[in-house]
Protein backbone atom coordinates (compact mmCIF):
# COMPACT_ATOMS: atom_id res chain seq x y z
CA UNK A 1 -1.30 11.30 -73.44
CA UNK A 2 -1.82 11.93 -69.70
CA UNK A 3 0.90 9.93 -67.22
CA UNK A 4 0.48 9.06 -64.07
CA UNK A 5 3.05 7.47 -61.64
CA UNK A 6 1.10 5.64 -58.88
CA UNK A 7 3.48 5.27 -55.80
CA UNK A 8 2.58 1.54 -54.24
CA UNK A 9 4.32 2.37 -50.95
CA UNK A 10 1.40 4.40 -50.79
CA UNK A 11 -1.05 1.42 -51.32
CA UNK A 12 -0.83 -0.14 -47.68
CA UNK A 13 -4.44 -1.50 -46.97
CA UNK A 14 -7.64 -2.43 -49.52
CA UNK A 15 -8.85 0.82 -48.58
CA UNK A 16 -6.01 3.01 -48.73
CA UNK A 17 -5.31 1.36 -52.28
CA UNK A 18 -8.74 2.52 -53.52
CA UNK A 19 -8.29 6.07 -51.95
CA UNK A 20 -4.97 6.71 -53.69
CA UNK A 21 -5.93 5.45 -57.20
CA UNK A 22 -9.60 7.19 -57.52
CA UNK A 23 -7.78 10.20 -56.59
CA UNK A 24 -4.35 9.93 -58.61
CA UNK A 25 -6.88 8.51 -62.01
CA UNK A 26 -9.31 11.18 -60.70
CA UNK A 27 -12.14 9.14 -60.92
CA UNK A 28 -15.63 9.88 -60.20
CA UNK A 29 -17.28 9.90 -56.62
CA UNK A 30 -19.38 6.81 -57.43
CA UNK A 31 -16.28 4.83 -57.65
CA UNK A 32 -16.74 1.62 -55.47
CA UNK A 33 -13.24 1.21 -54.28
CA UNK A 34 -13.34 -2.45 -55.38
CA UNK A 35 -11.66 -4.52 -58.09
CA UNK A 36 -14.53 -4.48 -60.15
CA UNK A 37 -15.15 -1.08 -60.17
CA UNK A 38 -11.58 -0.38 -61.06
CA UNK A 39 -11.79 -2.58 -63.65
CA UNK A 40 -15.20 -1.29 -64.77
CA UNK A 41 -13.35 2.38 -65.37
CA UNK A 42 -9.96 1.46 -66.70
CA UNK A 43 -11.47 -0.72 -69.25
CA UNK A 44 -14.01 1.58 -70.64
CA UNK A 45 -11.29 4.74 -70.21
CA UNK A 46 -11.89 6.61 -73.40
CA UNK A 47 -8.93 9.29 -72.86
CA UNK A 48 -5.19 8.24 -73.72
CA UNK A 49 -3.50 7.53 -70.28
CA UNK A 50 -0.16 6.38 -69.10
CA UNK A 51 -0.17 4.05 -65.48
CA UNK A 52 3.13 3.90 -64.09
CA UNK A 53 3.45 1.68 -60.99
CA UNK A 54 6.34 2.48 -59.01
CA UNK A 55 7.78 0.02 -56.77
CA UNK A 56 5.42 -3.07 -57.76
CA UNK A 57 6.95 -5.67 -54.77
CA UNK A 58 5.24 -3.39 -52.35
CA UNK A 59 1.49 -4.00 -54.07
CA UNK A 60 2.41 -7.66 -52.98
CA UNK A 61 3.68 -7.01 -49.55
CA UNK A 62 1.34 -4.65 -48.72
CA UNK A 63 -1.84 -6.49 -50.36
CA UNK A 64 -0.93 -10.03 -50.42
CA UNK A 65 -2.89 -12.15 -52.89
CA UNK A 66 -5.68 -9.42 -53.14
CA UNK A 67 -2.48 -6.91 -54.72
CA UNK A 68 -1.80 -9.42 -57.15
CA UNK A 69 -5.63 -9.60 -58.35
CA UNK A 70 -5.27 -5.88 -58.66
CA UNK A 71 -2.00 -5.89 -60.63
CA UNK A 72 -3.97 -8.25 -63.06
CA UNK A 73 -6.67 -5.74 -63.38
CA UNK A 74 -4.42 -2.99 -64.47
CA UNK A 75 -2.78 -5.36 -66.67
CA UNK A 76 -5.98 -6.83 -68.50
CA UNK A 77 -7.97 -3.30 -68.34
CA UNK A 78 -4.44 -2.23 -70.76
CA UNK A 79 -4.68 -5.32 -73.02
CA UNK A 80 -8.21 -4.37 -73.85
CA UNK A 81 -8.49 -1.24 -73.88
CA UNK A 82 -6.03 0.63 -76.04
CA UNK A 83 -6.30 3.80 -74.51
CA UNK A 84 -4.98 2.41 -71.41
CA UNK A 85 -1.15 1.83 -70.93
CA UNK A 86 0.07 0.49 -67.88
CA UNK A 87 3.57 -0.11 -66.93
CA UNK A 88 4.89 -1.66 -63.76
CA UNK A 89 8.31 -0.81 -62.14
CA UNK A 90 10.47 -2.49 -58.83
């Protein structure tokens, strides 16, 4: 199983947010860089991976209300699809 520790200090703008995951997940260049589209690839993930969130307060303080929507993506692209873990660390 492939882990991967996503730093949200990084995360500091909308943008920003999008840039760091499609490259830490390595997703493809047609990746919209919007909720949806993040939750359009983590839910249909077929390979066994690991999402460690490191420092979770920062999503919020970064992000706002738009970081929590995000934190619920990762958590309900994990609860249905089993090859997704995600994990979420202060």
């Amino acid at each position: 199983m492939e882990e991967i520790f996503l730093d949200c200090n990084k995360m500091t703008s909308k943008s920003e947010a999008h840039k760091y995951i499609k490259k830490m997940l390595k997703f493809p260049d047609y990746y919209g860089g919007n909720l949806d589209a993040l939750w359009d690839l983590l839910s249909t993930k077929s390979r066994a991976v690991s999402i460690f969130l490191l420092h979770e307060e920062k999503l919020y303080e970064n992000l706002g209300d738009y970081g929590k929507h995000m934190a619920e993506v990762f958590k309900d692209a994990a609860a249905m699809n089993t090859s997704v873990q995600v994990y979420m660390f202060r």
